[in-house]
C-alpha atoms as a PDB file:
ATOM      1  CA  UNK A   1      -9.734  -7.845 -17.419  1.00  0.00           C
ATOM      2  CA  UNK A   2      -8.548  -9.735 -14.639  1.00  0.00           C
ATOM      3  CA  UNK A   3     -10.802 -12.569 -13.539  1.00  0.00           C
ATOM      4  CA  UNK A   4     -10.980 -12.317  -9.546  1.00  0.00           C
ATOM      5  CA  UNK A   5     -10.221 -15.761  -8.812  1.00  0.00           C
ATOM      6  CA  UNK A   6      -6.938 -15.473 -10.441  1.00  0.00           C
ATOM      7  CA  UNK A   7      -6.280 -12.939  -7.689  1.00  0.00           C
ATOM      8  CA  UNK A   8      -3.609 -14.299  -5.306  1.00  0.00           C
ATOM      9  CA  UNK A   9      -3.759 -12.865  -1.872  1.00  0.00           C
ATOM     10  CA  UNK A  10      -0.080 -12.440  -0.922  1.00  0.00           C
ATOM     11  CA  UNK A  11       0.736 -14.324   1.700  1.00  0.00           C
ATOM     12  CA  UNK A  12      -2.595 -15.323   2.907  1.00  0.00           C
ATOM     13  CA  UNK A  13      -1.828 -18.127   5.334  1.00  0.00           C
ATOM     14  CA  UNK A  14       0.102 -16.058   7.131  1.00  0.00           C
ATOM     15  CA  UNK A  15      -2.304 -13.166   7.402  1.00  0.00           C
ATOM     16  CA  UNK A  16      -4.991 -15.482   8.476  1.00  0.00           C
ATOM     17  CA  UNK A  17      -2.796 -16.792  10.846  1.00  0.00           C
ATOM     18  CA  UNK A  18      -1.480 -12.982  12.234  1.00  0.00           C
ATOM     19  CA  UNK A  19      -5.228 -12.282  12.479  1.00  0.00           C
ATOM     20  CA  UNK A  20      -6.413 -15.477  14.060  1.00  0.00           C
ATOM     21  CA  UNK A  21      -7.085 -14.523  17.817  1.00  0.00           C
ATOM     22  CA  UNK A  22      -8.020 -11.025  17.407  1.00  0.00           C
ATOM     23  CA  UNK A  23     -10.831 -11.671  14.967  1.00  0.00           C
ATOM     24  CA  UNK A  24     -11.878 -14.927  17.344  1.00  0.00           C
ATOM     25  CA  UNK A  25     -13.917 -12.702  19.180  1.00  0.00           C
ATOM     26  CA  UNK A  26     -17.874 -12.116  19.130  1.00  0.00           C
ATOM     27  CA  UNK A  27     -19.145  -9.376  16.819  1.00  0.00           C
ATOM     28  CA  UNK A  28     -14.855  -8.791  15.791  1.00  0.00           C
ATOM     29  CA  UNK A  29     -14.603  -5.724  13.002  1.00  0.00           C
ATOM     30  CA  UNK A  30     -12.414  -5.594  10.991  1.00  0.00           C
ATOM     31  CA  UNK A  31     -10.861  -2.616   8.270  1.00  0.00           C
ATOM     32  CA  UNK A  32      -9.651  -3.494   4.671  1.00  0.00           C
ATOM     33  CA  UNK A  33      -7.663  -0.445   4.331  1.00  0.00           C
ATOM     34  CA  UNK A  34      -6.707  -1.221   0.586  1.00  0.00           C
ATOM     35  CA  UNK A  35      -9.594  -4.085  -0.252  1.00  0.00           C
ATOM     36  CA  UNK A  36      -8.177  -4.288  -4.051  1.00  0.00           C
ATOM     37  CA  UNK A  37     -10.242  -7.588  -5.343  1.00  0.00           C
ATOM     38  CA  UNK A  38     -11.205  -8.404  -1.740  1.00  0.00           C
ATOM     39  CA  UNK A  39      -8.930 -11.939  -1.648  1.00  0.00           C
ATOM     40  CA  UNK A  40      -7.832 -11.252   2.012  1.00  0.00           C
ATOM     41  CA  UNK A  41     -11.318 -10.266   3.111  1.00  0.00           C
ATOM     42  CA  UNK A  42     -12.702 -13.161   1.435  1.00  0.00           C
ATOM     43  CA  UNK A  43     -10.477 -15.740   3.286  1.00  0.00           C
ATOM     44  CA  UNK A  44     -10.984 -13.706   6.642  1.00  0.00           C
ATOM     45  CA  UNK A  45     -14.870 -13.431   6.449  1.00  0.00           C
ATOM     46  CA  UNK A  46     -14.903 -17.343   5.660  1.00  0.00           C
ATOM     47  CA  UNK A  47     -12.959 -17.799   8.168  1.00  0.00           C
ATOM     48  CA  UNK A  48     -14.833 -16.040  11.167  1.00  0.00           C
ATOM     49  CA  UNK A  49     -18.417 -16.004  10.930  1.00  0.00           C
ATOM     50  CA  UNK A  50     -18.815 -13.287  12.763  1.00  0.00           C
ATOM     51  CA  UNK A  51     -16.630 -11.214  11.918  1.00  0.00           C
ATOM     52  CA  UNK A  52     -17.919  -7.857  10.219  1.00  0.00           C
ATOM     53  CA  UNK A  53     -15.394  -5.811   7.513  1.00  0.00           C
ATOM     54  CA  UNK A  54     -15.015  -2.574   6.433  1.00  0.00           C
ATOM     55  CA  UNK A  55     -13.469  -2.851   3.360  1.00  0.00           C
ATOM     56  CA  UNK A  56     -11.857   0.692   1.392  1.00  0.00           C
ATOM     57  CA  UNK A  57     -10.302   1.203  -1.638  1.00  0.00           C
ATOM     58  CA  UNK A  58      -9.432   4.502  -3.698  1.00  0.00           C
ATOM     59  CA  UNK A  59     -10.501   2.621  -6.493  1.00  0.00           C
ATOM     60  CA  UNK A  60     -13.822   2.973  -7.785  1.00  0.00           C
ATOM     61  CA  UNK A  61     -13.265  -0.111 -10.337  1.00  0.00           C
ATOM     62  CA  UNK A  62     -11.952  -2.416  -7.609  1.00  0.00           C
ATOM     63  CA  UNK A  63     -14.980  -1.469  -5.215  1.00  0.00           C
ATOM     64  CA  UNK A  64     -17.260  -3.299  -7.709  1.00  0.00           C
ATOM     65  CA  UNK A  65     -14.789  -5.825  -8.437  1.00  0.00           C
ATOM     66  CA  UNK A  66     -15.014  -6.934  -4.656  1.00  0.00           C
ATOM     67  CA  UNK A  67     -18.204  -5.965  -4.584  1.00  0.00           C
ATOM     68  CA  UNK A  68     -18.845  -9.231  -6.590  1.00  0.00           C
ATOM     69  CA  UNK A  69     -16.440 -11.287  -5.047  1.00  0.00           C
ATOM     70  CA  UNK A  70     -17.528 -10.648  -1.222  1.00  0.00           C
ATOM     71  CA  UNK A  71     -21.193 -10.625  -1.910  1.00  0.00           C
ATOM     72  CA  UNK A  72     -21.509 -13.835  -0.484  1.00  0.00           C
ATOM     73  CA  UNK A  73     -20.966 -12.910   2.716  1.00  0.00           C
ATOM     74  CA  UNK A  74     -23.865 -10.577   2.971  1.00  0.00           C
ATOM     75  CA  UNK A  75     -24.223  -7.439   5.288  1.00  0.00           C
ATOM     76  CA  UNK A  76     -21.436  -8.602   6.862  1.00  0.00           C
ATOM     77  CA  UNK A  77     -19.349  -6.168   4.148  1.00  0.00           C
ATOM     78  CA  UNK A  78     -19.761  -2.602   4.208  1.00  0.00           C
ATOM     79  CA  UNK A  79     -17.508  -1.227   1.367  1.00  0.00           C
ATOM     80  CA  UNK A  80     -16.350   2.368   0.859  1.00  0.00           C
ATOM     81  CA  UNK A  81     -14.888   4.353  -1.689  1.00  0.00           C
ATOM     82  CA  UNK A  82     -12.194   6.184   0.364  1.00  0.00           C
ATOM     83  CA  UNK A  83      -8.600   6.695   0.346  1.00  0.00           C
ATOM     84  CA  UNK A  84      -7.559   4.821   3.610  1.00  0.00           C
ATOM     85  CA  UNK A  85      -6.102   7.882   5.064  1.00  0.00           C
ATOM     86  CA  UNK A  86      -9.781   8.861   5.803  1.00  0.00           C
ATOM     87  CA  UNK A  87     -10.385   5.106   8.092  1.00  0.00           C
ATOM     88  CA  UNK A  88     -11.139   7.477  11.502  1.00  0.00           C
ATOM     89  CA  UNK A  89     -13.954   9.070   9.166  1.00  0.00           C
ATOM     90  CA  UNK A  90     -15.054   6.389   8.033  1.00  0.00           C
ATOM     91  CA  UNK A  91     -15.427   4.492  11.003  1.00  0.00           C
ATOM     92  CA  UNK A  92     -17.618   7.512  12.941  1.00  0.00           C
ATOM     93  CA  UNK A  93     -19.983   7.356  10.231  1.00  0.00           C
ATOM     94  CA  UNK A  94     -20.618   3.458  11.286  1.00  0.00           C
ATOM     95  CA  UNK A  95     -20.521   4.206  15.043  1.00  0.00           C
ATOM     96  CA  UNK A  96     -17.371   3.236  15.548  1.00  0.00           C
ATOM     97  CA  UNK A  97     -14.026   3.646  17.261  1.00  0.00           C
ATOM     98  CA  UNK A  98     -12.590   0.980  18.023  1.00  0.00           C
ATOM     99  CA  UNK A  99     -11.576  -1.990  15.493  1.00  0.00           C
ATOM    100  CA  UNK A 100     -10.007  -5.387  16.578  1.00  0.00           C
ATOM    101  CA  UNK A 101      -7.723  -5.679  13.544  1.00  0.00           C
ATOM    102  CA  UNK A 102      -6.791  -3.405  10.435  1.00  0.00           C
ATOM    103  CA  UNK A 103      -5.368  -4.854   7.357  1.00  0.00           C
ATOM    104  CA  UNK A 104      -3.113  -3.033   4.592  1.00  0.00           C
ATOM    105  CA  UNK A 105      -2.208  -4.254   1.251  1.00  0.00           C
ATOM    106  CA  UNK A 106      -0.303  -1.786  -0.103  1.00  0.00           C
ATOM    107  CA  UNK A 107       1.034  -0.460  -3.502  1.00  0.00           C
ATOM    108  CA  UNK A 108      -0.459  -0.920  -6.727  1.00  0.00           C
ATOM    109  CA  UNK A 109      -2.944  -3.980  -7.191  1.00  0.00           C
ATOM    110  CA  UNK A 110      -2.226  -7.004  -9.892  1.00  0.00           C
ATOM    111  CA  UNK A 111      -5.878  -5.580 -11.194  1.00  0.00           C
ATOM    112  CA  UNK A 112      -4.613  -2.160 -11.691  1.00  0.00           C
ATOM    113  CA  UNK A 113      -1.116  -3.392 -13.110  1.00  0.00           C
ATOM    114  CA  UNK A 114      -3.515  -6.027 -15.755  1.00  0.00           C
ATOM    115  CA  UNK A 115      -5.617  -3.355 -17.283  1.00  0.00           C
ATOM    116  CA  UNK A 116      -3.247  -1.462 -19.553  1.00  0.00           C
ATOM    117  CA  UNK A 117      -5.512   1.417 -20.022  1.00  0.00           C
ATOM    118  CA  UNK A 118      -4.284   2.387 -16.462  1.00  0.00           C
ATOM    119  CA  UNK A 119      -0.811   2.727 -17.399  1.00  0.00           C
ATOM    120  CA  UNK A 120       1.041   1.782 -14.461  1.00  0.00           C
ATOM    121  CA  UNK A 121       2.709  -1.189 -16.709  1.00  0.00           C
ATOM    122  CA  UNK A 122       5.743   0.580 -18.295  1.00  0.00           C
ATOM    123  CA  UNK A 123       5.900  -3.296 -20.704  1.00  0.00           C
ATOM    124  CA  UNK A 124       3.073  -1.653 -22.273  1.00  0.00           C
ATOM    125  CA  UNK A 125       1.672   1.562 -24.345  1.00  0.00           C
ATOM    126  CA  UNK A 126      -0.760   3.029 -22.727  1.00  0.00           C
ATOM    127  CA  UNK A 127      -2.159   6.539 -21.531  1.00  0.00           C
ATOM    128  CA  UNK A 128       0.124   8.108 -18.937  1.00  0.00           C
ATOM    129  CA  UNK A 129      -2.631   8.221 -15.977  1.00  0.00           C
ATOM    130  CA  UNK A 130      -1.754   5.847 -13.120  1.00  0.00           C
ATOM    131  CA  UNK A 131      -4.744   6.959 -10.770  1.00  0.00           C
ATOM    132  CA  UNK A 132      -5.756   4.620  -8.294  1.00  0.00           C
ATOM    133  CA  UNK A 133      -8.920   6.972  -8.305  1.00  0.00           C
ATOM    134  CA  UNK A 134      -9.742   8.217 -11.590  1.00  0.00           C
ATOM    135  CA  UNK A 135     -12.279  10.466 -11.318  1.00  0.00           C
ATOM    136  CA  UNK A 136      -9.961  12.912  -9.501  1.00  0.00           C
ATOM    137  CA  UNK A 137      -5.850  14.633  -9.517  1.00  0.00           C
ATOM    138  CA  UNK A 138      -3.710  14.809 -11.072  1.00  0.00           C
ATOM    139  CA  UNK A 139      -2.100  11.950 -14.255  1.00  0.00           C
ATOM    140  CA  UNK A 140       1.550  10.867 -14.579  1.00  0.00           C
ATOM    141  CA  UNK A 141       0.869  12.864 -18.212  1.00  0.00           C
ATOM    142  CA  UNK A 142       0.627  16.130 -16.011  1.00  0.00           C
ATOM    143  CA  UNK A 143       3.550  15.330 -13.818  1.00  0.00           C
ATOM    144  CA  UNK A 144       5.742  14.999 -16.390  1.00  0.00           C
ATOM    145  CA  UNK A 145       4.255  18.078 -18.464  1.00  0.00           C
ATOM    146  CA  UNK A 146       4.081  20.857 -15.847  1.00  0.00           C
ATOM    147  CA  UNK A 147       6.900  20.147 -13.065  1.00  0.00           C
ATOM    148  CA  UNK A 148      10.449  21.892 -13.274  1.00  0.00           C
ATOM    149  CA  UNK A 149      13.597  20.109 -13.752  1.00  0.00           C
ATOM    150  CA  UNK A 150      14.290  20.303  -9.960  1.00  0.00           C
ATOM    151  CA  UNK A 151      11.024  19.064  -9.086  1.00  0.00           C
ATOM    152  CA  UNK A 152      10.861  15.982 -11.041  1.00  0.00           C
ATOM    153  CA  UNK A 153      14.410  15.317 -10.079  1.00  0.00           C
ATOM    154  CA  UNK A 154      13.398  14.874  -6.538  1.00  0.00           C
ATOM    155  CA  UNK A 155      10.605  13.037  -7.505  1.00  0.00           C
ATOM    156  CA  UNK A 156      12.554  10.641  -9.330  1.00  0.00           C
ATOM    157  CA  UNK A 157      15.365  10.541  -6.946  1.00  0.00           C
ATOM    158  CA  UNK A 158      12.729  10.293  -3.408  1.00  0.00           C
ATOM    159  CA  UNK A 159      10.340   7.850  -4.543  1.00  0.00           C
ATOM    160  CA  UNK A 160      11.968   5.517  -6.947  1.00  0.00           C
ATOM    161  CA  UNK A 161      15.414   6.101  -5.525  1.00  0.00           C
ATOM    162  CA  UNK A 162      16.903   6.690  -9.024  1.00  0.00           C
ATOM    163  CA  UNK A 163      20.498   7.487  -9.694  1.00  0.00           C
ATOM    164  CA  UNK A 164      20.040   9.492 -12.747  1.00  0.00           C
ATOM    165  CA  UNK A 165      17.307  11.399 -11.317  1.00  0.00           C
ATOM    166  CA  UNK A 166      18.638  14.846 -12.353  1.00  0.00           C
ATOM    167  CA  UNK A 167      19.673  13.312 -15.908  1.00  0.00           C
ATOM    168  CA  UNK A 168      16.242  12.063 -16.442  1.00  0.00           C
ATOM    169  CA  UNK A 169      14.229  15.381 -15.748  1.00  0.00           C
ATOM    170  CA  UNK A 170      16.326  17.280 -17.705  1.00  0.00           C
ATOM    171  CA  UNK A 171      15.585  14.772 -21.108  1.00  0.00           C
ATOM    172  CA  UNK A 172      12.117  14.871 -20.103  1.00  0.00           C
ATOM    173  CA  UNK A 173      11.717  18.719 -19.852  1.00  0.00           C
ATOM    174  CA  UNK A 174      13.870  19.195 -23.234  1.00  0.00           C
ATOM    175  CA  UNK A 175      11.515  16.996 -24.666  1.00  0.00           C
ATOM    176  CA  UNK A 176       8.396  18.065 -23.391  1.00  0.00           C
ATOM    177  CA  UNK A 177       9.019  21.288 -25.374  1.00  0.00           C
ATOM    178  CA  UNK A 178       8.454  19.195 -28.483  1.00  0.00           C
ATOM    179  CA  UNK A 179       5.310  17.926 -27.639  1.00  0.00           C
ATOM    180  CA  UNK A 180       3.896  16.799 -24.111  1.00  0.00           C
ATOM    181  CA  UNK A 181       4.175  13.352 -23.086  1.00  0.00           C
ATOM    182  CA  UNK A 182       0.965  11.010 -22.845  1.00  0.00           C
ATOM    183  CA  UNK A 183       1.593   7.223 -23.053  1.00  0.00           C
ATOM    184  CA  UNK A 184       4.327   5.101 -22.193  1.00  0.00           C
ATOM    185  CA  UNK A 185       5.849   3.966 -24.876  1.00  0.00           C
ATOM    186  CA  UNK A 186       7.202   7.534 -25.809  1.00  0.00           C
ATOM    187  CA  UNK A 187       8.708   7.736 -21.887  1.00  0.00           C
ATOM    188  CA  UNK A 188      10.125   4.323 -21.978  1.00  0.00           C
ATOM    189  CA  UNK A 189      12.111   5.104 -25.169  1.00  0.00           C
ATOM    190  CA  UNK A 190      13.503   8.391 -23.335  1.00  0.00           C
ATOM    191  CA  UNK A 191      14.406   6.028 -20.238  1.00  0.00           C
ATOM    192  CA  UNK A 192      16.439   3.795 -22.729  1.00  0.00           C
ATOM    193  CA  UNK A 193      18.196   6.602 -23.909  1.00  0.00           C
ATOM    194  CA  UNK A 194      18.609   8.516 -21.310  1.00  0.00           C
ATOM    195  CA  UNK A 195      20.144   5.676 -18.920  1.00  0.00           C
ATOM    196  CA  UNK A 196      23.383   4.584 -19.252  1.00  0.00           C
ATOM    197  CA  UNK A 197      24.203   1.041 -20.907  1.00  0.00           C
ATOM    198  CA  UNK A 198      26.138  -0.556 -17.768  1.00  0.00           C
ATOM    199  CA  UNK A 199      23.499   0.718 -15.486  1.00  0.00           C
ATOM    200  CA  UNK A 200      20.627  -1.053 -18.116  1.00  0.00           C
ATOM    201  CA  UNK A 201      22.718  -3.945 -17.825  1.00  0.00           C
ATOM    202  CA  UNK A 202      22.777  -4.316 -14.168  1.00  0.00           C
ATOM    203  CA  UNK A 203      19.953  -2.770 -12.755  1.00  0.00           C
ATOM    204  CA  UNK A 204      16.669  -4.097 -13.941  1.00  0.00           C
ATOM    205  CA  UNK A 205      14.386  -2.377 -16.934  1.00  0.00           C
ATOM    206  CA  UNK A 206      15.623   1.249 -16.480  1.00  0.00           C
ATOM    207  CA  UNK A 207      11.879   2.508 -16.446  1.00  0.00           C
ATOM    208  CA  UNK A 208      10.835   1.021 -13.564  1.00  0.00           C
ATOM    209  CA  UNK A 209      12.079   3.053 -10.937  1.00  0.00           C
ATOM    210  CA  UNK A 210      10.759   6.346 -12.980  1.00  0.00           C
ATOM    211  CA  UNK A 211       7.271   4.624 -12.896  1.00  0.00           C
ATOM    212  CA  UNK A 212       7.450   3.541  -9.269  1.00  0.00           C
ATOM    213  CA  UNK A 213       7.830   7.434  -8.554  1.00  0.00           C
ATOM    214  CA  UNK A 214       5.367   8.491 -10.960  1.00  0.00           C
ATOM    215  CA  UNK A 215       2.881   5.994  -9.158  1.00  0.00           C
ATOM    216  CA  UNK A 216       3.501   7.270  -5.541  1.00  0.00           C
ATOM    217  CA  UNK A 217       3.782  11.262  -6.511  1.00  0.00           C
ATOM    218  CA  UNK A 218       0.351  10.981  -8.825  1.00  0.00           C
ATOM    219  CA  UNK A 219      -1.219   9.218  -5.683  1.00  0.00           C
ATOM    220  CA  UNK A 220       0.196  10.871  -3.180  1.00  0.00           C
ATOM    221  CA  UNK A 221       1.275   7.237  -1.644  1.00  0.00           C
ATOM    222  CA  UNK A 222       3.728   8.030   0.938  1.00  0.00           C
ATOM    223  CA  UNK A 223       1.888  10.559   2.347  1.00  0.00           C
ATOM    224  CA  UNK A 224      -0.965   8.560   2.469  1.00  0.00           C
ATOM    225  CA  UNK A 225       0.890   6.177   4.679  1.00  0.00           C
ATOM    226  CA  UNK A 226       2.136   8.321   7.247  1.00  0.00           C
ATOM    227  CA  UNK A 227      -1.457   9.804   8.055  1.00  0.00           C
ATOM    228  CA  UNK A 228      -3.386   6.963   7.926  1.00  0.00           C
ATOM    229  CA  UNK A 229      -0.564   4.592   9.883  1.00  0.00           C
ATOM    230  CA  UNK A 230      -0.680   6.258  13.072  1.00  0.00           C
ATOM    231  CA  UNK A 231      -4.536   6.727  12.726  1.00  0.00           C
ATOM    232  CA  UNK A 232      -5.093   3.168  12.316  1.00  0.00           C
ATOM    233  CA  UNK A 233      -3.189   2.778  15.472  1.00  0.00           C
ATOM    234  CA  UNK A 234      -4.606   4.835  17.936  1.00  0.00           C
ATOM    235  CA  UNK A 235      -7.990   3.075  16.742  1.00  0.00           C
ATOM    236  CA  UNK A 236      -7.016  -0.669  17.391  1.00  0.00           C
ATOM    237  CA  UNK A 237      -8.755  -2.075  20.780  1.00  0.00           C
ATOM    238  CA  UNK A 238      -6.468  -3.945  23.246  1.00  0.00           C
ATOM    239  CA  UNK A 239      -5.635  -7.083  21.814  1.00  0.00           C
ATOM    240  CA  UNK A 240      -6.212  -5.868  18.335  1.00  0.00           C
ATOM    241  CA  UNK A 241      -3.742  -6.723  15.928  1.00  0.00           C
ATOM    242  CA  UNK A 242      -2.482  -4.758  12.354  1.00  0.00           C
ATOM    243  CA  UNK A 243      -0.768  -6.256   9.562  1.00  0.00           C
ATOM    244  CA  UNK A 244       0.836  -4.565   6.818  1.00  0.00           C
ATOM    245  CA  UNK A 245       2.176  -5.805   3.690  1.00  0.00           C
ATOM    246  CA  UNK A 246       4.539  -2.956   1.746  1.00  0.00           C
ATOM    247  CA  UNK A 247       6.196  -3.628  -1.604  1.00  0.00           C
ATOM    248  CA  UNK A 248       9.017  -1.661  -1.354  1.00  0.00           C
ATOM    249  CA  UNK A 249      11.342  -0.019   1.042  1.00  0.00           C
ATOM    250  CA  UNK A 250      10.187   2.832   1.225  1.00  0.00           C
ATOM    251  CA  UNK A 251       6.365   1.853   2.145  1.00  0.00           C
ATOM    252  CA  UNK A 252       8.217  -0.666   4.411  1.00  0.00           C
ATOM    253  CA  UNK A 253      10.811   2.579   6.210  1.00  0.00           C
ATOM    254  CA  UNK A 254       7.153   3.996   7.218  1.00  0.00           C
ATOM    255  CA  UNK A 255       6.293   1.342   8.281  1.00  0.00           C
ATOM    256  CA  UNK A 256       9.346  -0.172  10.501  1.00  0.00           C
ATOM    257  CA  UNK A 257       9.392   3.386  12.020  1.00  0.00           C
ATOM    258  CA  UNK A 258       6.474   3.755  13.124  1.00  0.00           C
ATOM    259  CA  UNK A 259       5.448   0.101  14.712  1.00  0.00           C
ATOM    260  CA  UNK A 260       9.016   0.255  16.420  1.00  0.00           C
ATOM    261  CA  UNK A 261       8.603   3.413  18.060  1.00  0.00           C
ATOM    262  CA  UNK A 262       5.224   2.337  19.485  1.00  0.00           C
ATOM    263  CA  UNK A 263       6.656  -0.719  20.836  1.00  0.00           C
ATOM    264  CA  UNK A 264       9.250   1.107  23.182  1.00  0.00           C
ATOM    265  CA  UNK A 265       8.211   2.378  26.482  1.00  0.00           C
ATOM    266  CA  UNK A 266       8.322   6.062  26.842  1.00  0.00           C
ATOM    267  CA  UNK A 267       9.568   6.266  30.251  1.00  0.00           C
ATOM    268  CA  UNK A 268      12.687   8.411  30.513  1.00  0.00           C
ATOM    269  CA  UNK A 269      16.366   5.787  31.439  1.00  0.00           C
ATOM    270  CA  UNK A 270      17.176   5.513  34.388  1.00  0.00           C
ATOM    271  CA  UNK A 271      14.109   5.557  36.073  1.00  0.00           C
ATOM    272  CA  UNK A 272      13.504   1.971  38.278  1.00  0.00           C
ATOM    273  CA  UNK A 273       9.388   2.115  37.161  1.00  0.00           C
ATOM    274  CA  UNK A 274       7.848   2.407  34.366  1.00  0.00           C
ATOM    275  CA  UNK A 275       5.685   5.706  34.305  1.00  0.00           C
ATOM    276  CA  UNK A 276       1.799   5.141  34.054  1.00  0.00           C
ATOM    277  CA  UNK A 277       0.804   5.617  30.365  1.00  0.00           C
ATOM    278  CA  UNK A 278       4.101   5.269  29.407  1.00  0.00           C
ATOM    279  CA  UNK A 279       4.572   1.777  28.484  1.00  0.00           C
ATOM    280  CA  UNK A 280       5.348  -0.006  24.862  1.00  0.00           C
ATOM    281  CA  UNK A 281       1.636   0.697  23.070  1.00  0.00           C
ATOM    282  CA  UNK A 282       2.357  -2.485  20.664  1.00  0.00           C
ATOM    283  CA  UNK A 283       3.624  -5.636  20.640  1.00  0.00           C
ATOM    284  CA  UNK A 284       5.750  -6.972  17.748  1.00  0.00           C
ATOM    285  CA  UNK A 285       5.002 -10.115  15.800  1.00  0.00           C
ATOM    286  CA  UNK A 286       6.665 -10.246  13.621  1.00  0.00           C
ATOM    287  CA  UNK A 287      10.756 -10.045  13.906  1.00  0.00           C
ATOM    288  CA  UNK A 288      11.878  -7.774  10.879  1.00  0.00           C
ATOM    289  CA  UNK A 289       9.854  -7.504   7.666  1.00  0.00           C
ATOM    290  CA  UNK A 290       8.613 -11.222   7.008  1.00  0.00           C
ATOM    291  CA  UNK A 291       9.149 -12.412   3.178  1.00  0.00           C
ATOM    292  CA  UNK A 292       7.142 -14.683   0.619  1.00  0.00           C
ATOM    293  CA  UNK A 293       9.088 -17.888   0.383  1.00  0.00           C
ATOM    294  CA  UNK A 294      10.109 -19.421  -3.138  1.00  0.00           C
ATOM    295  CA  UNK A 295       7.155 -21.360  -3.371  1.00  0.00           C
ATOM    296  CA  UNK A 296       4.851 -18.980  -2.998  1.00  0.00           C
ATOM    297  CA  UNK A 297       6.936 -16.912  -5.231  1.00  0.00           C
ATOM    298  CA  UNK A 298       6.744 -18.849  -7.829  1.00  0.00           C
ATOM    299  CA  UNK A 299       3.075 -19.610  -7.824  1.00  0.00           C
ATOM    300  CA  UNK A 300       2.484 -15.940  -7.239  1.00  0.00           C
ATOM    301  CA  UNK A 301       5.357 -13.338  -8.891  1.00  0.00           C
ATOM    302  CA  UNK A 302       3.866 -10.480  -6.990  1.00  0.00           C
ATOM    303  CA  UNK A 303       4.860 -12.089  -3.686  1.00  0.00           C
ATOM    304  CA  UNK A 304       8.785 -11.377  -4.723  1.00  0.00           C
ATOM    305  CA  UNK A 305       8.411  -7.921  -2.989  1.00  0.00           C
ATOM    306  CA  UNK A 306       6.588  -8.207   0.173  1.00  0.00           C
ATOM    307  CA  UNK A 307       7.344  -7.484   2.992  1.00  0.00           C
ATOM    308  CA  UNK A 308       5.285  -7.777   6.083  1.00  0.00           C
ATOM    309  CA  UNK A 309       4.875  -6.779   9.205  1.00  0.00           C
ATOM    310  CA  UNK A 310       2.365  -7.401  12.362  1.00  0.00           C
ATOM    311  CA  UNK A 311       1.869  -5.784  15.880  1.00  0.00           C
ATOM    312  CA  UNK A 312      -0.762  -6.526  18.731  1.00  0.00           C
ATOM    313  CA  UNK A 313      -2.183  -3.349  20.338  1.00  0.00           C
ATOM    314  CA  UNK A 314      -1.131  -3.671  24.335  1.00  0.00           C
ATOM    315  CA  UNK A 315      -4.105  -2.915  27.437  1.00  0.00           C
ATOM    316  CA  UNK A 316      -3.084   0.666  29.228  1.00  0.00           C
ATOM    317  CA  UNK A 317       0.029   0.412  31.043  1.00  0.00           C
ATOM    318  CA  UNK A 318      -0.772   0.256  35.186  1.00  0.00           C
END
């Protein structure tokens, strides 16, 4: 089991920094959309007082795992077992709608990837499950059991961008009919086969893009992302700031889109004013996705992926 303090926020002087006048306020709240092992909220709360953080995670076992970790910071936590998708919800039920900052850590956590029994780690056996929550949906067992050949294929191709997409379902349905798939190992040796040699060569272990879809169908990632995005949006004050760290392009598409088309003013061309209540809602901080340098990198492997980006929420347009 991982030990929390060997939990390495991912670019934490940076977030800190992103965060820093927004959560300089009196009484600032702000939401943990992903809290994980609570590293980010940790440095935040330590580093304003007064701030307050409501910190949610899907996870039931990395609640209690940041549970312990923030405890020192008293009342000032409130966490929540809730898929961030459900942050408006969640933020009635404490009396309130308006936040001065919103983090999210996305993707799979270095806890959930350390604890083989969880079997998002395609390096080693393990159950075919890869829940972030499990005590309820579907496993990556029953995705690969139940869904057609065309199904799976899109799956494959959509979410971990595969070329052999097609190629891959159909082993995996053929050999479902022998017996159904439940741990790894038994899908990894498929992958090996199923992949051609020059693409093995070239393109990283050949199971990791089938697991990377796995993950985000089973979870329901994606569309996680684009509710909860534009929700956490519309419930930043004026001057409140979000940061978002993806770990892979297509978290980080979502994510581009959406803070880019809130920073342009709606006002039709051609017009000499800008219309009232149609101005840029954000402002950008960030130019492009910012990336972990080497250093970082190397102290902390999971940093090779991020990609960040920041925007300030903007006071009504006149």
């Amino acid at each position: 089991m991982t030990d929390n303090a060997a939990h390495l926020p991912v670019l934490l002087d940076r977030v800190l920094a992103l965060f820093a006048p927004a959560l300089a306020r009196p009484e600032a709240v702000l939401v943990d959309a992903t809290v994980g092992l609570g590293g980010h909220a940790d440095a935040l709360l330590a580093e304003h007082p007064e701030l307050r953080v409501i910190a949610l995670d899907r996870d039931p076992v990395a609640l209690e795992r940041s549970r312990e970790r923030l405890a020192r910071h008293g009342d000032r936590v409130q966490l929540v077992h809730a898929v961030y998708d459900r942050m408006p919800d969640v933020l009635a039920g404490f009396g309130l709608s308006r936040v001065d900052g919103v983090l999210m850590d996305l993707g799979v956590s270095s806890m959930q990837l350390d604890l083989a029994e969880r079997g998002f780690a395609y390096a080693r056996d393990a159950p075919l499950d890869m829940r972030m929550d499990r005590t309820t949906g579907p496993t990556a067992a029953d995705v690969l059991n139940t869904y057609p050949v065309e199904d799976l294929a899109r799956v494959l191709r959509e979410y971990g961008e595969e070329r052999f997409a097609y190629r891959i379902a159909k082993a995996v349905v053929a050999e479902r009919v022998r017996e159904p798939f439940d741990r790894s190992e038994r899908l990894v040796r498929l992958l090996y086969d199923t992949v051609p040699a020059p693409s093995r060569r070239t393109g990283g272990h050949p199971a990791k893009r089938t697991f990377q879809a796995l993950r985000i169908e089973v979870n329901g990632e994606l569309e996680t992302l684009r509710a909860a995005l534009p929700a956490a949006l519309d419930l930043l004050a004026t001057g409140g700031r979000i940061v978002v760290e993806s770990y892979h392009s297509l978290e980080d598409r979502i994510v581009k889109q959406e803070l880019v088309r809130r920073s342009k003013s709606r006002t039709p061309e051609g017009l000499p004013v800008e219309l009232p209540g149609h101005g840029p809602e954000l402002s950008l901080l960030t130019r492009g996705a910012e990336k972990a340098d080497a250093a970082e990198v190397e102290h902390n492997p999971r940093a090779a992926s991020v990609r960040l980006r920041a925007a300030e929420k903007r006071g009504a347009a006149a």
